[in-house]
N, C-alpha and C. Protein backbone atom coordinates (compact mmCIF):
# COMPACT_ATOMS: atom_id res chain seq x y z
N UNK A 1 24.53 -0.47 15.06
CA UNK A 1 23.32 -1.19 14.71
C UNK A 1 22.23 -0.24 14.22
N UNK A 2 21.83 1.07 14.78
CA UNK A 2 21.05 1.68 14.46
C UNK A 2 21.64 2.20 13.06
N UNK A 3 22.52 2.48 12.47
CA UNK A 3 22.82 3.37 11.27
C UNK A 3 22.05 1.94 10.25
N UNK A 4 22.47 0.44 10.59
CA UNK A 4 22.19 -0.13 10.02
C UNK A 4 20.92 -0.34 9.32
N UNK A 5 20.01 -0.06 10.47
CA UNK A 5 18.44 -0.01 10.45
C UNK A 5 17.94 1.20 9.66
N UNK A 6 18.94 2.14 10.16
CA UNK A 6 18.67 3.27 9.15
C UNK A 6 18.50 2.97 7.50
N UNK A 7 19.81 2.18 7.25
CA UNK A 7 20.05 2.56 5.82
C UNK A 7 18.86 1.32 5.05
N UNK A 8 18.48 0.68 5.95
CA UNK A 8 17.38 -0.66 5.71
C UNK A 8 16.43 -0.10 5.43
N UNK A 9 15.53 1.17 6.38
CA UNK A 9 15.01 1.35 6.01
C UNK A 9 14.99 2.42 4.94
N UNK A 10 15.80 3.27 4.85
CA UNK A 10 16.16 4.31 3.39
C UNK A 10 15.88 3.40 2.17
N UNK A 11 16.90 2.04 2.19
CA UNK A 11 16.27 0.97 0.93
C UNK A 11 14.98 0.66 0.76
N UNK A 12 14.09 0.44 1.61
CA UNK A 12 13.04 0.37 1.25
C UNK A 12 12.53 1.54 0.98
N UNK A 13 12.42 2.59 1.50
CA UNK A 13 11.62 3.79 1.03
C UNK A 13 12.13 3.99 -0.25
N UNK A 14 13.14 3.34 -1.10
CA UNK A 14 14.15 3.80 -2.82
C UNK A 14 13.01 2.74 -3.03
N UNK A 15 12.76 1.91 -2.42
CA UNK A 15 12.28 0.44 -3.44
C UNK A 15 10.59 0.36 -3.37
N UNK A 16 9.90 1.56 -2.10
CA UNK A 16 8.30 1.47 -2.25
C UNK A 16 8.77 2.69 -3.16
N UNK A 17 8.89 3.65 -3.68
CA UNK A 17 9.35 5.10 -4.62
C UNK A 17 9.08 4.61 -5.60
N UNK A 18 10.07 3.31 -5.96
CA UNK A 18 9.83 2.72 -7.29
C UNK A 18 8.44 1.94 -7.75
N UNK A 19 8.28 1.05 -6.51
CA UNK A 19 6.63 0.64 -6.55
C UNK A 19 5.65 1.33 -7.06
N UNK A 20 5.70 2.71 -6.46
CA UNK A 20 4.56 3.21 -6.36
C UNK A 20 4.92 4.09 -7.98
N UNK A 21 5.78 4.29 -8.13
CA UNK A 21 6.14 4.99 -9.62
C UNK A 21 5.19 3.91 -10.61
N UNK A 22 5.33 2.58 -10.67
CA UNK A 22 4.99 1.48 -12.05
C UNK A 22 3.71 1.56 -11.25
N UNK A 23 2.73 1.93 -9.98
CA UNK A 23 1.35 1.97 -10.11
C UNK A 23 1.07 2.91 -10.39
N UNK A 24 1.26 3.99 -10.44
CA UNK A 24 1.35 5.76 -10.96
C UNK A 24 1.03 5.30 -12.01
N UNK A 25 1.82 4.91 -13.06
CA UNK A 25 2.07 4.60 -14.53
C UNK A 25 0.69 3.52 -14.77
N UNK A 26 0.69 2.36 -14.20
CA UNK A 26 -0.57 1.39 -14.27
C UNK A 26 -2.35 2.65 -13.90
N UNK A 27 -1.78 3.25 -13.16
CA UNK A 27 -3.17 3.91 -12.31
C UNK A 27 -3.48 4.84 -13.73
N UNK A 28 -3.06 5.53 -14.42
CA UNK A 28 -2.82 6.32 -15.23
C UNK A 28 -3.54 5.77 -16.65
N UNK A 29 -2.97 4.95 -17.10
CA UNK A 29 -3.26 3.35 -18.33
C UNK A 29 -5.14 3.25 -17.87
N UNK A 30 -5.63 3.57 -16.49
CA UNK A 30 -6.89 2.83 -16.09
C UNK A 30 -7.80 3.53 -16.09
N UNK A 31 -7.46 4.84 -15.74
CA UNK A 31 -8.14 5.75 -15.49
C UNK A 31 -9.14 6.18 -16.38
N UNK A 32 -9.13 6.10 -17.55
CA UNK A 32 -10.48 6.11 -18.62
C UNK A 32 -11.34 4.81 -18.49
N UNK A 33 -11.25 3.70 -17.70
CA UNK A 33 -12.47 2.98 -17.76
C UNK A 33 -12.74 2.56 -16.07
N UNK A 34 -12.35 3.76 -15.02
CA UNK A 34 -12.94 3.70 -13.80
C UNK A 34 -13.63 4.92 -13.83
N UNK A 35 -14.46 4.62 -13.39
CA UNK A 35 -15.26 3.87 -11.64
C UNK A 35 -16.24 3.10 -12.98
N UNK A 36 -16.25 1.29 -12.61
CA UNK A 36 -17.14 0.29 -13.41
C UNK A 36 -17.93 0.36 -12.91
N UNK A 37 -19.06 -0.06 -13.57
CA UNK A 37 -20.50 -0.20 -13.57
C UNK A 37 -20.48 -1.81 -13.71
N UNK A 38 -21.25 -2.37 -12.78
CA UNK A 38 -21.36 -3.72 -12.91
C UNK A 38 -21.59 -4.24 -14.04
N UNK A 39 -22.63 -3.57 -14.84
CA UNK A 39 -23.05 -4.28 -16.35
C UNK A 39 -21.21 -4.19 -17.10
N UNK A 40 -20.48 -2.77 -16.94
CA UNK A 40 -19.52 -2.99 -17.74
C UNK A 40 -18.38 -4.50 -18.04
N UNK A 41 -18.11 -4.76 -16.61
CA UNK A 41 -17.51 -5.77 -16.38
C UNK A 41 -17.09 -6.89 -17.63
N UNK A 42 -18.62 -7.18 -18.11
CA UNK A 42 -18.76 -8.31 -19.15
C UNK A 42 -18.28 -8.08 -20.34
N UNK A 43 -18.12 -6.38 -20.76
CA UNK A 43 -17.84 -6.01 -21.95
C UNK A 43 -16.14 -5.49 -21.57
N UNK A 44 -15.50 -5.58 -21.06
CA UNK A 44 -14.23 -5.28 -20.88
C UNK A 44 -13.58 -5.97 -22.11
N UNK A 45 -12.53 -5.43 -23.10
CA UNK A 45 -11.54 -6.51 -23.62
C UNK A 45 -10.89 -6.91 -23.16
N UNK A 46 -9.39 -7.90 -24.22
CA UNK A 46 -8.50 -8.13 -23.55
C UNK A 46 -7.49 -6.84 -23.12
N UNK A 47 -7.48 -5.94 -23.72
CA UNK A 47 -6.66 -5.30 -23.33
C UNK A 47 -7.07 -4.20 -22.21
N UNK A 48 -8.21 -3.99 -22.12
CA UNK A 48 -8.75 -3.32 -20.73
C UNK A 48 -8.65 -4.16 -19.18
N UNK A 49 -8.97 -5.59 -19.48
CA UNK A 49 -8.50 -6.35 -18.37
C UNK A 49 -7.31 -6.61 -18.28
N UNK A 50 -6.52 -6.84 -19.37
CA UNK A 50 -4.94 -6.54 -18.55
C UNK A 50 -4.38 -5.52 -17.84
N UNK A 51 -4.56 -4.17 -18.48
CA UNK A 51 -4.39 -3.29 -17.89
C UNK A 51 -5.19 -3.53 -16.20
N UNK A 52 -6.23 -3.64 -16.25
CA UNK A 52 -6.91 -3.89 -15.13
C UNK A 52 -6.08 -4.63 -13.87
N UNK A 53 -6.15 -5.70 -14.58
CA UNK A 53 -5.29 -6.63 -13.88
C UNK A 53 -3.95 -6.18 -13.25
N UNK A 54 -2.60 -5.58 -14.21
CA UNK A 54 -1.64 -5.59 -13.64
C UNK A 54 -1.65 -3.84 -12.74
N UNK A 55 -2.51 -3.16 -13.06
CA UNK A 55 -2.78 -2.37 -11.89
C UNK A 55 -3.47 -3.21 -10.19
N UNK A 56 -4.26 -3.88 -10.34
CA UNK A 56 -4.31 -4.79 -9.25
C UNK A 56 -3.57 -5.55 -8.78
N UNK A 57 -2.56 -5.85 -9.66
CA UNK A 57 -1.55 -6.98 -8.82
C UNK A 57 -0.39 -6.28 -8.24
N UNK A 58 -0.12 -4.42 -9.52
CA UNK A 58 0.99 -3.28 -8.70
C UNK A 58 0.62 -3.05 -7.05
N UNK A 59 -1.15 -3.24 -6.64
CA UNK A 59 -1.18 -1.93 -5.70
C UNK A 59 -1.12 -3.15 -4.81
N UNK A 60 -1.56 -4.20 -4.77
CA UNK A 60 -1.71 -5.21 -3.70
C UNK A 60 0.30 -5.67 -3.46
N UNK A 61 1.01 -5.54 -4.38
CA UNK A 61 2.54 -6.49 -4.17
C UNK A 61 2.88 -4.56 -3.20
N UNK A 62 2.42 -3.19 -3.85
CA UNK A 62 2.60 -2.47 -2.93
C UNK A 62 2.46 -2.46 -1.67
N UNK A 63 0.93 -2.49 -1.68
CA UNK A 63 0.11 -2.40 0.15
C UNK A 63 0.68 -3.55 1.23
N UNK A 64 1.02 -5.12 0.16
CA UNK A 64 2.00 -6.01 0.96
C UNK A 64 3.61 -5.21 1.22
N UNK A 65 4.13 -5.19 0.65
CA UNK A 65 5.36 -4.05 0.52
C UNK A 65 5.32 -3.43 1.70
N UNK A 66 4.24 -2.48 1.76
CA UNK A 66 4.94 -1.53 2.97
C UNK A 66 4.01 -2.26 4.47
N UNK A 67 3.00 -3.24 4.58
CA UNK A 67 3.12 -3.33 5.58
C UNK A 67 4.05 -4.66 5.91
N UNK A 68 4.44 -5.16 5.32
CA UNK A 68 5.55 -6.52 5.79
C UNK A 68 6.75 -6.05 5.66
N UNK A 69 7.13 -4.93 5.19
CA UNK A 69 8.86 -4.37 5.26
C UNK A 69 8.87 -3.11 5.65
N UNK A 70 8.54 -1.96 4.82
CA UNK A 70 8.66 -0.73 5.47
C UNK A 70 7.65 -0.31 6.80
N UNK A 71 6.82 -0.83 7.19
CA UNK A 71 6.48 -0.49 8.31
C UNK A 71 7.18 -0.53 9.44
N UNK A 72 7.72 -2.01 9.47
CA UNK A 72 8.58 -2.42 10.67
C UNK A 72 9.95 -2.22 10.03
N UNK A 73 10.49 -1.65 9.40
CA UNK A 73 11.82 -0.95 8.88
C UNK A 73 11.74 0.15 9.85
N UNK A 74 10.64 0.95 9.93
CA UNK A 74 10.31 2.04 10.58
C UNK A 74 10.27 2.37 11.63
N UNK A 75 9.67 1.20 12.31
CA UNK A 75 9.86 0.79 14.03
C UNK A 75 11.22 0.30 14.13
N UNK A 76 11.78 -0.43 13.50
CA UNK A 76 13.98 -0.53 13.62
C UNK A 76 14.23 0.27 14.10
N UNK A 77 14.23 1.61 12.84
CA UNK A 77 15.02 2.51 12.92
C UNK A 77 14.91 3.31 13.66
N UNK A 78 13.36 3.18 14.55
CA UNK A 78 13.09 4.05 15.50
C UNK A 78 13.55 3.33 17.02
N UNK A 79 14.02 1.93 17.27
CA UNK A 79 14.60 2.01 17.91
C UNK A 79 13.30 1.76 19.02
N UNK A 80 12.39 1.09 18.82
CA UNK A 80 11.35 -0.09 18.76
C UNK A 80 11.18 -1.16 18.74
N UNK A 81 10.93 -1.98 20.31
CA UNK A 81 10.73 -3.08 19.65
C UNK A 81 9.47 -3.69 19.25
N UNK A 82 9.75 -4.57 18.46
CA UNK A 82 9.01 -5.21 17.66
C UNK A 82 8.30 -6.59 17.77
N UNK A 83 8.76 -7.61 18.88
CA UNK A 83 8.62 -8.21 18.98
C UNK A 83 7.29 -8.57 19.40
N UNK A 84 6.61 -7.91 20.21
CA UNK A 84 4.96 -7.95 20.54
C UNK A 84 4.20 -7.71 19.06
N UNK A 85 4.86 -7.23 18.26
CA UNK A 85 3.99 -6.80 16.93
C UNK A 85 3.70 -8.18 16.04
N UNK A 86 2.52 -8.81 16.46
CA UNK A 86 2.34 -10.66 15.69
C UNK A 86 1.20 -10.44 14.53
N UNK A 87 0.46 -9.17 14.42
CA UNK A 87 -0.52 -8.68 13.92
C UNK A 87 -0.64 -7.62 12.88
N UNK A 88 -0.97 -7.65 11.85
CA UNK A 88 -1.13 -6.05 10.96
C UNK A 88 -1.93 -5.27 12.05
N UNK A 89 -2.83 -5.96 12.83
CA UNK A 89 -3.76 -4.74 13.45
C UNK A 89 -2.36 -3.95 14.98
N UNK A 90 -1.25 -4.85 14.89
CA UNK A 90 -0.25 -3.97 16.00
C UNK A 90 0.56 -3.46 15.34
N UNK A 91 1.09 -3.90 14.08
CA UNK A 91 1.70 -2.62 13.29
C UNK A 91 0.90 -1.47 12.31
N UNK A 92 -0.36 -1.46 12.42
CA UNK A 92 -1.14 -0.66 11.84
C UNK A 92 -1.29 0.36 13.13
N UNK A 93 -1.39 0.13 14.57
CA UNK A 93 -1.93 0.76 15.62
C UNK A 93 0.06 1.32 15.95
N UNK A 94 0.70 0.99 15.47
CA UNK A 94 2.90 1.40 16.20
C UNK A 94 2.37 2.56 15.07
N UNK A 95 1.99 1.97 13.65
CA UNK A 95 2.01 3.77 12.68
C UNK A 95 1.21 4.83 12.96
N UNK A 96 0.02 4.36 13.35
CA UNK A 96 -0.63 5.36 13.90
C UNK A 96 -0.09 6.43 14.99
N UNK A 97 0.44 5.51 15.73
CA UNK A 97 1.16 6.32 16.64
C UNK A 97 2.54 7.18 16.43
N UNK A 98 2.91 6.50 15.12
CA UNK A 98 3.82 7.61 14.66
C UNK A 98 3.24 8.64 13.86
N UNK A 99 2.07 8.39 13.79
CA UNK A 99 1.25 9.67 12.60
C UNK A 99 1.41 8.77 11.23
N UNK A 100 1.92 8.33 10.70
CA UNK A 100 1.93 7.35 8.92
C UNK A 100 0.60 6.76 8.54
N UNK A 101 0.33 5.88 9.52
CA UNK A 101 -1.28 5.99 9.26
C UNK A 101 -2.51 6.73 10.02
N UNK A 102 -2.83 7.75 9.06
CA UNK A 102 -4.52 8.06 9.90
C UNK A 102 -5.58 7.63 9.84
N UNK A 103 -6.17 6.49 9.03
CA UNK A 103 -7.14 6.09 9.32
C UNK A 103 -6.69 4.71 9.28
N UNK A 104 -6.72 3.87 10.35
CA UNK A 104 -6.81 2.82 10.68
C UNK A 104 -7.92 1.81 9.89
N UNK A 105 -8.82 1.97 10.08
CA UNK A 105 -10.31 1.17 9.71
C UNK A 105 -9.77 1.24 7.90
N UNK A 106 -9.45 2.01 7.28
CA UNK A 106 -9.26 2.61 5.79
C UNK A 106 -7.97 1.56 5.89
N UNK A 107 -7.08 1.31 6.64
CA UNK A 107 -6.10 0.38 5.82
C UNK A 107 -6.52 -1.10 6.32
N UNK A 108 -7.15 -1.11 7.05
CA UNK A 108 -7.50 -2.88 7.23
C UNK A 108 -8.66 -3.11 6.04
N UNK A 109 -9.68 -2.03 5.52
CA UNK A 109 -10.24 -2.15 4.53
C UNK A 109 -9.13 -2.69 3.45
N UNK A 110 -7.76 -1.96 3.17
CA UNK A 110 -7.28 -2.06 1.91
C UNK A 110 -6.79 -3.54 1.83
N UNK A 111 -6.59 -3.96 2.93
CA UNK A 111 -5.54 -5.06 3.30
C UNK A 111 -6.67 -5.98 3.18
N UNK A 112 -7.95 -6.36 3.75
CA UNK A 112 -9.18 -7.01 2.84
C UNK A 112 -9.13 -7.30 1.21
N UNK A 113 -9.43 -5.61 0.86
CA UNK A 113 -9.32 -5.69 -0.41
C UNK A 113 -8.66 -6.36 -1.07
N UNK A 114 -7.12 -6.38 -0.52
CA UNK A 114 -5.67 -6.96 -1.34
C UNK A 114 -6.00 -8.74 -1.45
N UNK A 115 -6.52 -9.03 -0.22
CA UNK A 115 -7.03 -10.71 0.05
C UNK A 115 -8.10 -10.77 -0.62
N UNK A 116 -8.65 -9.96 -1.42
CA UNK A 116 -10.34 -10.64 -2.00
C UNK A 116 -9.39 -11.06 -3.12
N UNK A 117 -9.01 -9.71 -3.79
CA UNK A 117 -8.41 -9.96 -5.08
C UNK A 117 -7.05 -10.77 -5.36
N UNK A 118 -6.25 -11.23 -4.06
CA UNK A 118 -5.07 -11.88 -4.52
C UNK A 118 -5.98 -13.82 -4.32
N UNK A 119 -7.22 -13.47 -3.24
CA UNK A 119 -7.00 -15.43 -3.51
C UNK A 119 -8.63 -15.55 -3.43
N UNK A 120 -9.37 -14.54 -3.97
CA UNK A 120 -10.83 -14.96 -4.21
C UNK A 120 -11.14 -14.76 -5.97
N UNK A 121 -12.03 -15.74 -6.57
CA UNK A 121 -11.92 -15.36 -7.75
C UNK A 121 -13.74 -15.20 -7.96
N UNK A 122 -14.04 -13.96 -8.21
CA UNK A 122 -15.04 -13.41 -8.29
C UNK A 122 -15.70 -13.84 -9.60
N UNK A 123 -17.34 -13.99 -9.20
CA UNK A 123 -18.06 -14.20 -10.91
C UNK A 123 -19.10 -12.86 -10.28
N UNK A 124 -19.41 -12.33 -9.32
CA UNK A 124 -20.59 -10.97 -9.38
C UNK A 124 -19.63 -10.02 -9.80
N UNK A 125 -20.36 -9.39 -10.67
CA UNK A 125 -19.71 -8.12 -11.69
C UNK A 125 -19.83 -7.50 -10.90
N UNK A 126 -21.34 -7.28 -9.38
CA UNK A 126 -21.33 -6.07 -9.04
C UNK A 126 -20.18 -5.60 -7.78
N UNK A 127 -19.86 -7.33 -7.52
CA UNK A 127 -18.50 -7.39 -7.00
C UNK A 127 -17.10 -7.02 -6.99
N UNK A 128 -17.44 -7.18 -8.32
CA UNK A 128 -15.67 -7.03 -9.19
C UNK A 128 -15.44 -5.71 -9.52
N UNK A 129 -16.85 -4.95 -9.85
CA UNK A 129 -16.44 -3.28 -9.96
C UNK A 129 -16.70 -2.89 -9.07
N UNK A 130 -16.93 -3.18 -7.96
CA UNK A 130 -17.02 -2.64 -6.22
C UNK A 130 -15.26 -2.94 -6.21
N UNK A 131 -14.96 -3.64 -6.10
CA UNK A 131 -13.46 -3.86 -5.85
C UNK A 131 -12.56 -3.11 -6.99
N UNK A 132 -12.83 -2.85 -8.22
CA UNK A 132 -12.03 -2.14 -8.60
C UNK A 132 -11.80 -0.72 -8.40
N UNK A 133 -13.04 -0.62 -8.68
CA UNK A 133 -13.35 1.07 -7.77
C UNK A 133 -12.79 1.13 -6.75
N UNK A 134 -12.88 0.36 -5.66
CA UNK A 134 -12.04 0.30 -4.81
C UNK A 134 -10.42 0.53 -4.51
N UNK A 135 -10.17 -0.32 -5.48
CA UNK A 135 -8.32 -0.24 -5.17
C UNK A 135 -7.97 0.92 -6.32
N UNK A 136 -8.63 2.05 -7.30
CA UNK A 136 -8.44 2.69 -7.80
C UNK A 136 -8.02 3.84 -6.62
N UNK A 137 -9.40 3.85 -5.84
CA UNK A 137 -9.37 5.03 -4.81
C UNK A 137 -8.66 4.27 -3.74
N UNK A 138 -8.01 3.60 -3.47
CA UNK A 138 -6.98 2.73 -2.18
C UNK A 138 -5.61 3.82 -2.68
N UNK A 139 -5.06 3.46 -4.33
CA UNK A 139 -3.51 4.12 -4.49
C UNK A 139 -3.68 6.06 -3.59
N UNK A 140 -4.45 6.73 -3.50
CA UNK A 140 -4.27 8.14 -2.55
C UNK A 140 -4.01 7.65 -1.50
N UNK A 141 -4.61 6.69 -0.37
CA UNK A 141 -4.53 6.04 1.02
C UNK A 141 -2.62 5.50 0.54
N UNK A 142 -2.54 4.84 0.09
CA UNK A 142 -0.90 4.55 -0.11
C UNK A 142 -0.25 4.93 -0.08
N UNK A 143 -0.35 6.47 -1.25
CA UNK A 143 0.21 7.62 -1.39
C UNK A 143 0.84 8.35 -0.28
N UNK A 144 -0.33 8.95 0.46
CA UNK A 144 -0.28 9.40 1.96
C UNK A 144 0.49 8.59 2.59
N UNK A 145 0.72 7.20 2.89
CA UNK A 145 1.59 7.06 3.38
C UNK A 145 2.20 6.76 3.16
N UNK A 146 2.92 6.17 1.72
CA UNK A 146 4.26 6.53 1.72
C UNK A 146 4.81 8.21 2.08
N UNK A 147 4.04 9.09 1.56
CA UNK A 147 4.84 10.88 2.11
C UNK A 147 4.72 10.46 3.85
N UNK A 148 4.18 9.72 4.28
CA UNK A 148 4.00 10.12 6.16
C UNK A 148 5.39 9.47 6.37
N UNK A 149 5.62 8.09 5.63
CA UNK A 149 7.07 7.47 5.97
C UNK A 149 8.12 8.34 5.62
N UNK A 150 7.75 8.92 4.64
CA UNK A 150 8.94 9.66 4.22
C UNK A 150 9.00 10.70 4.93
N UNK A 151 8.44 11.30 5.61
CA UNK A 151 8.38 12.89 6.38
C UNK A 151 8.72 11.95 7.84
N UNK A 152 8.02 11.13 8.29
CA UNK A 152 8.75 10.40 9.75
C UNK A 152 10.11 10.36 9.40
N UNK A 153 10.58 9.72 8.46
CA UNK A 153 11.91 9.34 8.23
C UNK A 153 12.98 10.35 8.36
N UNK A 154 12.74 11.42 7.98
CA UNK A 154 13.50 12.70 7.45
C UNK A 154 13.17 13.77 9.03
N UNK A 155 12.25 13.52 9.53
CA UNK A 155 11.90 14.43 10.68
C UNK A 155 12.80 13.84 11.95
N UNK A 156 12.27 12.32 12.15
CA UNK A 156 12.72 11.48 13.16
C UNK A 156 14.00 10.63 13.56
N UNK A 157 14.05 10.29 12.07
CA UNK A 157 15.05 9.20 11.56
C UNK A 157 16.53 10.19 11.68
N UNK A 158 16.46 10.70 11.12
CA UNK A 158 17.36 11.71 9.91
C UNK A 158 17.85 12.72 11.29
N UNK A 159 16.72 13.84 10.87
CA UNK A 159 16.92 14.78 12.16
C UNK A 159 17.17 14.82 13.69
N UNK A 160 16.50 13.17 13.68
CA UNK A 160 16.68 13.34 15.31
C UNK A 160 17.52 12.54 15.34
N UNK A 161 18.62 12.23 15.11
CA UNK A 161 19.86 11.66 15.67
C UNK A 161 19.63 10.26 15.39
N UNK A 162 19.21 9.76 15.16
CA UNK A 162 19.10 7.83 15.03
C UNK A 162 19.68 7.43 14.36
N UNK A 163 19.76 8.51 12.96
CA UNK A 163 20.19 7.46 11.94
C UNK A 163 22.19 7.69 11.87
């Protein structure tokens, strides 16, 4: 059972790799018209708000990604249970304790963020470039942990006999 959990979670860490590769690539495409200025907002084209856009929809299907699968992939394979975990704020507080996440307060911010922009639809500009600015500087917080999963994985998983 445990090799199983193992290789569950190895798939996901191939499949956030790839995630985070097409926001790399989106983050990249954006980067000449961040950090917005509220006035900018109005003058965006179409092709600056798409780009916009499908960088916002990469980092949020990410930040959902690893806390609804690879987090608790992580606690599996560690051989954890899981069942008390009914909350992002108890699988945000199991990573911490594995070291993957260090700032706590910084990912319930992101996980906000991901809910303004997946089901609020904003008309304050000074809103909308507060939030983009935002999830520009969120992909480093991601970053970090995907390397913390991946270094737990390979330290704990791997090395210490579980997998």
């Amino acid at each position: 059972m445990t090799s199983d959990f193992t290789e569950v979670l190895r798939e996901n860490l191939e499949v956030a790799a790839r995630m985070h590769h097409h926001l790399e690539r989106s983050r990249q495409q954006i980067a000449g018209d961040v950090p917005l200025q509220p006035e900018q907002i109005s003058q965006l084209d179409d092709a600056q708000i798409d780009r916009l856009d499908l960088y916002l929809a990469r980092l949020s299907k990410l930040q959902d990604f690893i806390t609804s699968k690879l987090f608790r992939s992580v606690a599996l394979a560690s051989l954890e249970d899981t069942s008390q975990d009914v909350s992002l704020i108890d699988t945000l507080r199991r990573m911490e304790k594995y070291d993957i996440v260090h700032d706590f307060d910084e990912w319930l911010g992101i996980r906000l963020l991901r809910n303004s922009l997946t089901h609020e639809y904003l008309t304050d500009e000074a809103t909308i470039a507060e939030n983009i600015n935002t999830a520009f500087s969120a992909y480093e917080i991601l970053s970090e942990t995907l390397v913390g999963v991946r270094q737990y994985y390979e330290m704990h998983i791997i090395q210490g006999g579980k997998g």
